[in-house]
N, C-alpha and C. Protein backbone atom coordinates (compact mmCIF):
# COMPACT_ATOMS: atom_id res chain seq x y z
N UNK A 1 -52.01 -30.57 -1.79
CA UNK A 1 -51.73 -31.98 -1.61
C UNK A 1 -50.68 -32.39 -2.64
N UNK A 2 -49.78 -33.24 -2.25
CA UNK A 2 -48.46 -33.67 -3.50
C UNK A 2 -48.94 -34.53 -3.38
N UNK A 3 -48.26 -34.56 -4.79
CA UNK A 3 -49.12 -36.53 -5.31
C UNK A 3 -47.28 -37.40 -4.65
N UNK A 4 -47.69 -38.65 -4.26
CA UNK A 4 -47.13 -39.46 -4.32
C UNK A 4 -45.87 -39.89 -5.10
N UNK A 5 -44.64 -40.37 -5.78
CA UNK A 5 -44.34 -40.88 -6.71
C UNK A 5 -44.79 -42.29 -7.17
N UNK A 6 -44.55 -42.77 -8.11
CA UNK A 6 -44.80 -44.14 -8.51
C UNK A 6 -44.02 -44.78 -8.00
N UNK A 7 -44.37 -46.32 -8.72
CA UNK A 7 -43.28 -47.51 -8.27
C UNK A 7 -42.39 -47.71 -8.97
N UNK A 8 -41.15 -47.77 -8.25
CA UNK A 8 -40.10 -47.86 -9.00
C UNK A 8 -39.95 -49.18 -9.68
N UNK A 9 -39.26 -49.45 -10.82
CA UNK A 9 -39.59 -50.66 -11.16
C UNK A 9 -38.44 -51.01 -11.77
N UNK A 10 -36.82 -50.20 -11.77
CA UNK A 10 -35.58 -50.66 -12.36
C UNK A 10 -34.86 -49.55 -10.95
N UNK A 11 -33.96 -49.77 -10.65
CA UNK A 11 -32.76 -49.33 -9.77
C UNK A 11 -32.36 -48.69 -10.10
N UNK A 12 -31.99 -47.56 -9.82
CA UNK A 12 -31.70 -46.18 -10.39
C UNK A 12 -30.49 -45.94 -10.44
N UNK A 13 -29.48 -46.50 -9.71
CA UNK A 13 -28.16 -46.86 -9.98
C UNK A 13 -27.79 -48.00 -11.17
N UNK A 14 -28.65 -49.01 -11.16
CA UNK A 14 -27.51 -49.66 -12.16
C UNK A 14 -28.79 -50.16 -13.02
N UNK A 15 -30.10 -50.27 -13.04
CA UNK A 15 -31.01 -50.15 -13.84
C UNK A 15 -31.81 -51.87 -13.92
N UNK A 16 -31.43 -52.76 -12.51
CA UNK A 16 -32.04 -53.64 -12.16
C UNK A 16 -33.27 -54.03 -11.84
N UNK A 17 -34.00 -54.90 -12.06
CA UNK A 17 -35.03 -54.70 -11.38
C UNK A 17 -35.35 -54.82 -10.48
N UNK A 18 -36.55 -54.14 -9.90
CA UNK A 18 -36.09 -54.12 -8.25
C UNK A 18 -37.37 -54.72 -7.99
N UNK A 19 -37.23 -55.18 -6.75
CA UNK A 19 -38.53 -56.04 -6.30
C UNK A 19 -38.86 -55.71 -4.81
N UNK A 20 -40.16 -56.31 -4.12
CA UNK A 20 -40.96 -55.46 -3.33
C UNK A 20 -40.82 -56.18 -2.41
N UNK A 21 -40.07 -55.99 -1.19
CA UNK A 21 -39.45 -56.98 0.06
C UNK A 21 -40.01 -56.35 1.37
N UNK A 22 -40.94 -55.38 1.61
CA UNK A 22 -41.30 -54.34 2.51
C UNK A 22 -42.68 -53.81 2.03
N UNK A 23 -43.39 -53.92 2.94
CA UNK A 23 -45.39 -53.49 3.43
C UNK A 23 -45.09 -52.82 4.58
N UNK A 24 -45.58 -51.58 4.38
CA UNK A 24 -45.90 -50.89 5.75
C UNK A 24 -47.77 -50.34 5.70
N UNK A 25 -48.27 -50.31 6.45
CA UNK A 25 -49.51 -50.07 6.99
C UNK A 25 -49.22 -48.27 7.42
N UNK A 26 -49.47 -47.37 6.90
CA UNK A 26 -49.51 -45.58 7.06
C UNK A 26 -50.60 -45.68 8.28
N UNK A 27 -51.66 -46.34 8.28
CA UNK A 27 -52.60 -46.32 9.81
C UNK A 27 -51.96 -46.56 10.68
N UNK A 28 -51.74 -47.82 11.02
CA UNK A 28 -51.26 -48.59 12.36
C UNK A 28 -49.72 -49.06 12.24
N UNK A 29 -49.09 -48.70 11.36
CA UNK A 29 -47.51 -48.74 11.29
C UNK A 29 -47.21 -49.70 11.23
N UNK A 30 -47.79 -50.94 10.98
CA UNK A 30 -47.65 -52.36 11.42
C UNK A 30 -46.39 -52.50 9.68
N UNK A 31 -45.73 -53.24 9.97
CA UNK A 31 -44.82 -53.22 8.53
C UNK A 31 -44.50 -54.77 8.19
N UNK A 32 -44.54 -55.62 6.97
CA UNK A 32 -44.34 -56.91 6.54
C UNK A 32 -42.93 -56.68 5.66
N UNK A 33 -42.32 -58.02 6.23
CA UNK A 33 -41.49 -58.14 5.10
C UNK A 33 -41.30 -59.43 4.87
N UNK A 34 -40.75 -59.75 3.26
CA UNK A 34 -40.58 -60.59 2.46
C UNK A 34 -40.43 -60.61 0.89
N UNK A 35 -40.84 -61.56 0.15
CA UNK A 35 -41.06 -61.44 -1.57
C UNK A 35 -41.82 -61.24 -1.66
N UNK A 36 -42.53 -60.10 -2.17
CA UNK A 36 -43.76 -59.85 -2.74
C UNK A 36 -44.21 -59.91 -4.02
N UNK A 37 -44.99 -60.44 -4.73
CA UNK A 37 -45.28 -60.13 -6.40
C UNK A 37 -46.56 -58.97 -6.44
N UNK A 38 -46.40 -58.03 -7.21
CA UNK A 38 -47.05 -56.84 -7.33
C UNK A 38 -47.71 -57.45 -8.72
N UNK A 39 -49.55 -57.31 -8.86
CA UNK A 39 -50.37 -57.49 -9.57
C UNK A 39 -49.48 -57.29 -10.57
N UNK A 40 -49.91 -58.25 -12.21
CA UNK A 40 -49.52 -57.91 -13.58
C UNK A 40 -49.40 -56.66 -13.55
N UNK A 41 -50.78 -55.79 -14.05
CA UNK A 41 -50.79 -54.23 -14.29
C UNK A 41 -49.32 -53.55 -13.68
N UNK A 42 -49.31 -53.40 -12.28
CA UNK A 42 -48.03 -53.34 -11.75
C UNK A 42 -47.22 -53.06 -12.27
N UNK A 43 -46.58 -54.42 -12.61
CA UNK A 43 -45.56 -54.99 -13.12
C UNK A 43 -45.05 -54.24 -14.91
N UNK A 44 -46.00 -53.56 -15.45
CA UNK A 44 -45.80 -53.16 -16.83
C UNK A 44 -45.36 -51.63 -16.68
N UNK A 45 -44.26 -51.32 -17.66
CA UNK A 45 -43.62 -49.80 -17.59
C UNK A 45 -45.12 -48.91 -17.26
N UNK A 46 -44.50 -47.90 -16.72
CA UNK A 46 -45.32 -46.50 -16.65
C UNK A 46 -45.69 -46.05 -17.55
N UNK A 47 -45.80 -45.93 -19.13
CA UNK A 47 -45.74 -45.46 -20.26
C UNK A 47 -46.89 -46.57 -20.43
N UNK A 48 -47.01 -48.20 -20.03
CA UNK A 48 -47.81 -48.90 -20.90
C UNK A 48 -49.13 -48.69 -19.45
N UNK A 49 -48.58 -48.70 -18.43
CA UNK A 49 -49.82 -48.29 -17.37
C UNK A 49 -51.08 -47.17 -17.71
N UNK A 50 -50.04 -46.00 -17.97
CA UNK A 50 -50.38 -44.91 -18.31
C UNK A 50 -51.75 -45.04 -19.86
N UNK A 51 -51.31 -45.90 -20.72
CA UNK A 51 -51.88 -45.92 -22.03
C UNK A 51 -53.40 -46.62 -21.31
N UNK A 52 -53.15 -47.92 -20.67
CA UNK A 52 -54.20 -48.69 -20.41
C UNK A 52 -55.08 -47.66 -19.28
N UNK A 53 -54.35 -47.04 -18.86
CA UNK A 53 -55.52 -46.26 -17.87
C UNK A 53 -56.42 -45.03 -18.82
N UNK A 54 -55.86 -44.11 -19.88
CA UNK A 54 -56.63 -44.19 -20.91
C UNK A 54 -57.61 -44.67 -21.78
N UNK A 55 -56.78 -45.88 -22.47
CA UNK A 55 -57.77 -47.12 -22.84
C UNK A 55 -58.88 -47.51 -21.98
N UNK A 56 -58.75 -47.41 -20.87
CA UNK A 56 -60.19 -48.14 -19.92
C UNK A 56 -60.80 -46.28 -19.43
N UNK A 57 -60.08 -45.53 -19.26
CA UNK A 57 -60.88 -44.27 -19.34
C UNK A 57 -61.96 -44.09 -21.00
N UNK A 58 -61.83 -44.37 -21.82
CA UNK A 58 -62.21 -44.20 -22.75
C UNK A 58 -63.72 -45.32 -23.06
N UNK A 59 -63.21 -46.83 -22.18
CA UNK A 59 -64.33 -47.14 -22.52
C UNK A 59 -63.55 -48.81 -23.59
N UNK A 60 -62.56 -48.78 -24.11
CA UNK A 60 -61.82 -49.66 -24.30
C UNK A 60 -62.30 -49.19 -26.12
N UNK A 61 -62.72 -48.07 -26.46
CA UNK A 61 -62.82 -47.21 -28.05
C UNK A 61 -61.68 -46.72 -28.59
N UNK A 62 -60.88 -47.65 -29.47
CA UNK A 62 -60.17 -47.17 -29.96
C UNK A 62 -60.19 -45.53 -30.55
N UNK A 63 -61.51 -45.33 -31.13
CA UNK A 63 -61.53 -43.96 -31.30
C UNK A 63 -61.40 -42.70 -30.60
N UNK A 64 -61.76 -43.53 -29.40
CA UNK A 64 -61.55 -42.16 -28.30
C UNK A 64 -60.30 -42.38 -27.73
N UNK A 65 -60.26 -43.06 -27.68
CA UNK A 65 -58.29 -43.30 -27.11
C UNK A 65 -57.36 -42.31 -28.68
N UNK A 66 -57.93 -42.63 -30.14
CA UNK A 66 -56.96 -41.69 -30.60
C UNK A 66 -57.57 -40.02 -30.44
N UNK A 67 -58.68 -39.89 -29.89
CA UNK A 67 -58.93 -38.35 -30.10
C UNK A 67 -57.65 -38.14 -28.75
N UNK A 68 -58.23 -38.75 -27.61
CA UNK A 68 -57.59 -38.34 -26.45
C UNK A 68 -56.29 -38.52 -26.05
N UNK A 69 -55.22 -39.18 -26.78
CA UNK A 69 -54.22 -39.08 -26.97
C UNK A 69 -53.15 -38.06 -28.49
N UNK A 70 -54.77 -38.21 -29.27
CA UNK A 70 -53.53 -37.13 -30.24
C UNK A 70 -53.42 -37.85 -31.22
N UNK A 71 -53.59 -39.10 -31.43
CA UNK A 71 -52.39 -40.31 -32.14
C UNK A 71 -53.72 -41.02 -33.37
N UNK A 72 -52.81 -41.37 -34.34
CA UNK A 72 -53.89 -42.24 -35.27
C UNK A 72 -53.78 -43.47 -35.13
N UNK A 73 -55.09 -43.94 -35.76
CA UNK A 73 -56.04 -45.91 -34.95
C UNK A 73 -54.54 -46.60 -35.17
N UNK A 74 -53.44 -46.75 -36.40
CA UNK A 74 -52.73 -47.30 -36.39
C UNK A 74 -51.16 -47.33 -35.40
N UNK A 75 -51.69 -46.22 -34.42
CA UNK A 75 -50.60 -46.13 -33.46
C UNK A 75 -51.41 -46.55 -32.06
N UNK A 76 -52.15 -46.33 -31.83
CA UNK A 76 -53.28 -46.70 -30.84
C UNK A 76 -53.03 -48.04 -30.89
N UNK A 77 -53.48 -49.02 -32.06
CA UNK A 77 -53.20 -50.18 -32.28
C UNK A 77 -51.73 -50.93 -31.77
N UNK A 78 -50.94 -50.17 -32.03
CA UNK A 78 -49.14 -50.72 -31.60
C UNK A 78 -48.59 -50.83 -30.34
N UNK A 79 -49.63 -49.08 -29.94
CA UNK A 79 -49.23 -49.40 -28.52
C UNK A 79 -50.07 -50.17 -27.77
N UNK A 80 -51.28 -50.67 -28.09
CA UNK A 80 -52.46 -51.79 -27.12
C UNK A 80 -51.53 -53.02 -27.69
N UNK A 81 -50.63 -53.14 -28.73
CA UNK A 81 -50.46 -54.55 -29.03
C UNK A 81 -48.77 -54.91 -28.31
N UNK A 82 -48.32 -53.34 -28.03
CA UNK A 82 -47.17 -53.91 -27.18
C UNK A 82 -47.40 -53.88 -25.81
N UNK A 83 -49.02 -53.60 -25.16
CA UNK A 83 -48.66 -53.62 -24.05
C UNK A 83 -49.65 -54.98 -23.73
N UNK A 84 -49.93 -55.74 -24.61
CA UNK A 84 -50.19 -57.09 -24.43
C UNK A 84 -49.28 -57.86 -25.22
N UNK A 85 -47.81 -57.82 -25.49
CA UNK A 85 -47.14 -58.11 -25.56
C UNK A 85 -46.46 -58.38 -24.51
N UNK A 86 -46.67 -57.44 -24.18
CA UNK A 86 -45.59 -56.95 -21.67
C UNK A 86 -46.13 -57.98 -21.33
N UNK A 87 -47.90 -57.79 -21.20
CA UNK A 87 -48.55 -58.70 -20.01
C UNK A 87 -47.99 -60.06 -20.79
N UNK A 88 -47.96 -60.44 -21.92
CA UNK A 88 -47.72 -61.77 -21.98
C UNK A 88 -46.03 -62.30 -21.67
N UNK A 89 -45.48 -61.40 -21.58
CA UNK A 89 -43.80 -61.69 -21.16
C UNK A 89 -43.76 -61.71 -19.72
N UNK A 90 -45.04 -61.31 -18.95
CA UNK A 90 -44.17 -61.15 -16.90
C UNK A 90 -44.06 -62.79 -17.03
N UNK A 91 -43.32 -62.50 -15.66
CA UNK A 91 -42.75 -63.43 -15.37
C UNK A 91 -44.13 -64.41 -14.72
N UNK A 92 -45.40 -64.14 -14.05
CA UNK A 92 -46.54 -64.48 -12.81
C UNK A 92 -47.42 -64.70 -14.11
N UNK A 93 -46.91 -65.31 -15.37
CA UNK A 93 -48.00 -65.66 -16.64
C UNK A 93 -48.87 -67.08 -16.05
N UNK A 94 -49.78 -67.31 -16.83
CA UNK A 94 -50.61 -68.83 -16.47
C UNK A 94 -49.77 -69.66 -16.17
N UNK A 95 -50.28 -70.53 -15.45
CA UNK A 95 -49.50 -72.35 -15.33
C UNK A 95 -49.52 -72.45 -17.07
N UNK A 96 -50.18 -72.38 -17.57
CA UNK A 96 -50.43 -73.22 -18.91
C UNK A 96 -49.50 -72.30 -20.10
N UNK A 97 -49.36 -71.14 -19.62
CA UNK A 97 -48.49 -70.41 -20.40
C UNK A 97 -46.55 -70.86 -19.92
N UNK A 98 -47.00 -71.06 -18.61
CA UNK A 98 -45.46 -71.12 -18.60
C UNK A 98 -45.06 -73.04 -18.57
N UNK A 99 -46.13 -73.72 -18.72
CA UNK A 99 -45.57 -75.38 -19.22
C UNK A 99 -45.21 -75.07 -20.58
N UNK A 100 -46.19 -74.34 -21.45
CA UNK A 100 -46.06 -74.55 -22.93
C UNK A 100 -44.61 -73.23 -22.84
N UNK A 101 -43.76 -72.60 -22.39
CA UNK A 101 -42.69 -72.29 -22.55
C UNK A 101 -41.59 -73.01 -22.48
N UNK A 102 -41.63 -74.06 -21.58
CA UNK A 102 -40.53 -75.05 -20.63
C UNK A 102 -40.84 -75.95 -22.37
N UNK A 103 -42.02 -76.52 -22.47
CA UNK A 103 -41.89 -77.18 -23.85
C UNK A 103 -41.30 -76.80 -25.02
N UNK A 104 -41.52 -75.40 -25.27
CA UNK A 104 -40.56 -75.13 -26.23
C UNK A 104 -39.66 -74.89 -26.46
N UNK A 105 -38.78 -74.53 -25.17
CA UNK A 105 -37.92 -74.58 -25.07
C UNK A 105 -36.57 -75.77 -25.10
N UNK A 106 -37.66 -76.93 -24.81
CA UNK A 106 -37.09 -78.28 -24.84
C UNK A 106 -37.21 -78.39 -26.48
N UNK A 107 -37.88 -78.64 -26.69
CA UNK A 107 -38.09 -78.98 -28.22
C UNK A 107 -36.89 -77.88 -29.14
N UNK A 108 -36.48 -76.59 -28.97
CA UNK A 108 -35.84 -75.98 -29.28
C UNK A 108 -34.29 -76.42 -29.29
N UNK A 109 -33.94 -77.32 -28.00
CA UNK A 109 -32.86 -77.69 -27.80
C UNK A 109 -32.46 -77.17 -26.59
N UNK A 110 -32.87 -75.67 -25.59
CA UNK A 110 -32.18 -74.74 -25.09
C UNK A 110 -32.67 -75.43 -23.65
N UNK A 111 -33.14 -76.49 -23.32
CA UNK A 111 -33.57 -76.94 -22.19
C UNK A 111 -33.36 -78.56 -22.48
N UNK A 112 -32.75 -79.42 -21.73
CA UNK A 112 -32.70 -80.59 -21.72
C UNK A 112 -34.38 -81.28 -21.45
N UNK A 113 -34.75 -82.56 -21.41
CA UNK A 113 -35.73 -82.87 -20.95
C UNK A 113 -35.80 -83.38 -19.41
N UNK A 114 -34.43 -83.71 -19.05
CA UNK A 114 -34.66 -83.69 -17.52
C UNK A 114 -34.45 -82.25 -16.62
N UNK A 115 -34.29 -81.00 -17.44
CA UNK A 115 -34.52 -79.71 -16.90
C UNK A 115 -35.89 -79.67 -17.26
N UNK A 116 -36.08 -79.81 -18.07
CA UNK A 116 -37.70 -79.08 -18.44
C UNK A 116 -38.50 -79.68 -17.32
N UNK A 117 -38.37 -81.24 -17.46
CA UNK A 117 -39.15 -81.92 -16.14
C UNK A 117 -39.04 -81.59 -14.52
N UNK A 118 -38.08 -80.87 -14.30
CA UNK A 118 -37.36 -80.22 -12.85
C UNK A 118 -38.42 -79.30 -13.14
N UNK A 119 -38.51 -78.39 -14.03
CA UNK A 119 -39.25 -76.83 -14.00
C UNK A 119 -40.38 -77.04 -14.24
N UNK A 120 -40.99 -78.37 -14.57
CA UNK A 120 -42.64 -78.88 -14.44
C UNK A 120 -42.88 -79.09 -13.02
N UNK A 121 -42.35 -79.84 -12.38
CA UNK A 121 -42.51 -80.43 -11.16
C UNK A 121 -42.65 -78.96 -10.43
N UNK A 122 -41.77 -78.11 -10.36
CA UNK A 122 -41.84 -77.04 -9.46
C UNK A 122 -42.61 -76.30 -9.92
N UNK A 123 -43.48 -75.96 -10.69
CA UNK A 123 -44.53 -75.37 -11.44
C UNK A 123 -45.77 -76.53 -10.31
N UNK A 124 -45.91 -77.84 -10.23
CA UNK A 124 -46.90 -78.59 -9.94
C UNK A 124 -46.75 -78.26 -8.33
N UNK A 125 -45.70 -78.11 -7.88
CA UNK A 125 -45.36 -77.84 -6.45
C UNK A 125 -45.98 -76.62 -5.93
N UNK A 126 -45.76 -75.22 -6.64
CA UNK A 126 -45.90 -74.10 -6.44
C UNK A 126 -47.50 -74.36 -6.04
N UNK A 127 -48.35 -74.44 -7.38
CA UNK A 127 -49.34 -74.53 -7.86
C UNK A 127 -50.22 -75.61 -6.27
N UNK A 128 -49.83 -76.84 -5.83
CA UNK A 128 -50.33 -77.56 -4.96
C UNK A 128 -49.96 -77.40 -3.54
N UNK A 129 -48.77 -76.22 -3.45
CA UNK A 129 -48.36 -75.61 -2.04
C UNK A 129 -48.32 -73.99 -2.44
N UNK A 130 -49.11 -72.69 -2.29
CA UNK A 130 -48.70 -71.58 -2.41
C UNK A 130 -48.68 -71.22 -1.41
């Protein structure tokens, strides 16, 4: 049996990201298309997938994550803290994570307040029509 490949997740020509516009059904052939958003997990490099499927193989023990990778608690540590670093950068973060971005961004200067208020409203839109 061959395994599968993964999901691609940058364009292999020019290193974009690529996104998921096509569902096909392997049973009944039936095929969807459109924008799709692929779960967080998903969404995070292969390298940080790979760690967390460890990490939850293990039991979420740092100690056994460093026997079973090789690595000491203080690298174990860097990589669980950059790959909740990822999940907190996608783009599909909380409503409440992404108002308090639009805010700081205003307050920063890098967003006017009648942009920030455009990107609230469509945040309230999304949220009351999905």
């Amino acid at each position: 049996m061959s395994a599968k490949p993964g999901l691609l997740d940058r364009c292999p020509a020019c290193g974009g990201k690529l996104s998921v516009q096509r569902l096909h059904c392997a049973n009944c052939r039936m095929g969807m298309e459109g924008d799709f958003v692929l779960p967080r997990l998903a969404q995070l490099s292969r390298e940080h997938q790979a760690f967390i499927e460890v990490f939850v193989h293990c039991g979420g023990s740092i100690t056994e994550v460093e026997k079973a990778l090789g690595i000491s608690y203080p690298t174990v540590r860097k990589r669980l803290d950059e790959v909740v670093a990822a999940l907190e950068g996608l783009p599909e973060a909380s409503p409440r994570r992404r108002q308090q971005e639009v805010l700081d961004q205003i307050e920063s200067g890098k967003l006017s307040a009648r942009e920030g208020a455009a990107l609230l409203r469509k945040f309230k839109e999304r949220k009351e029509n999905p």
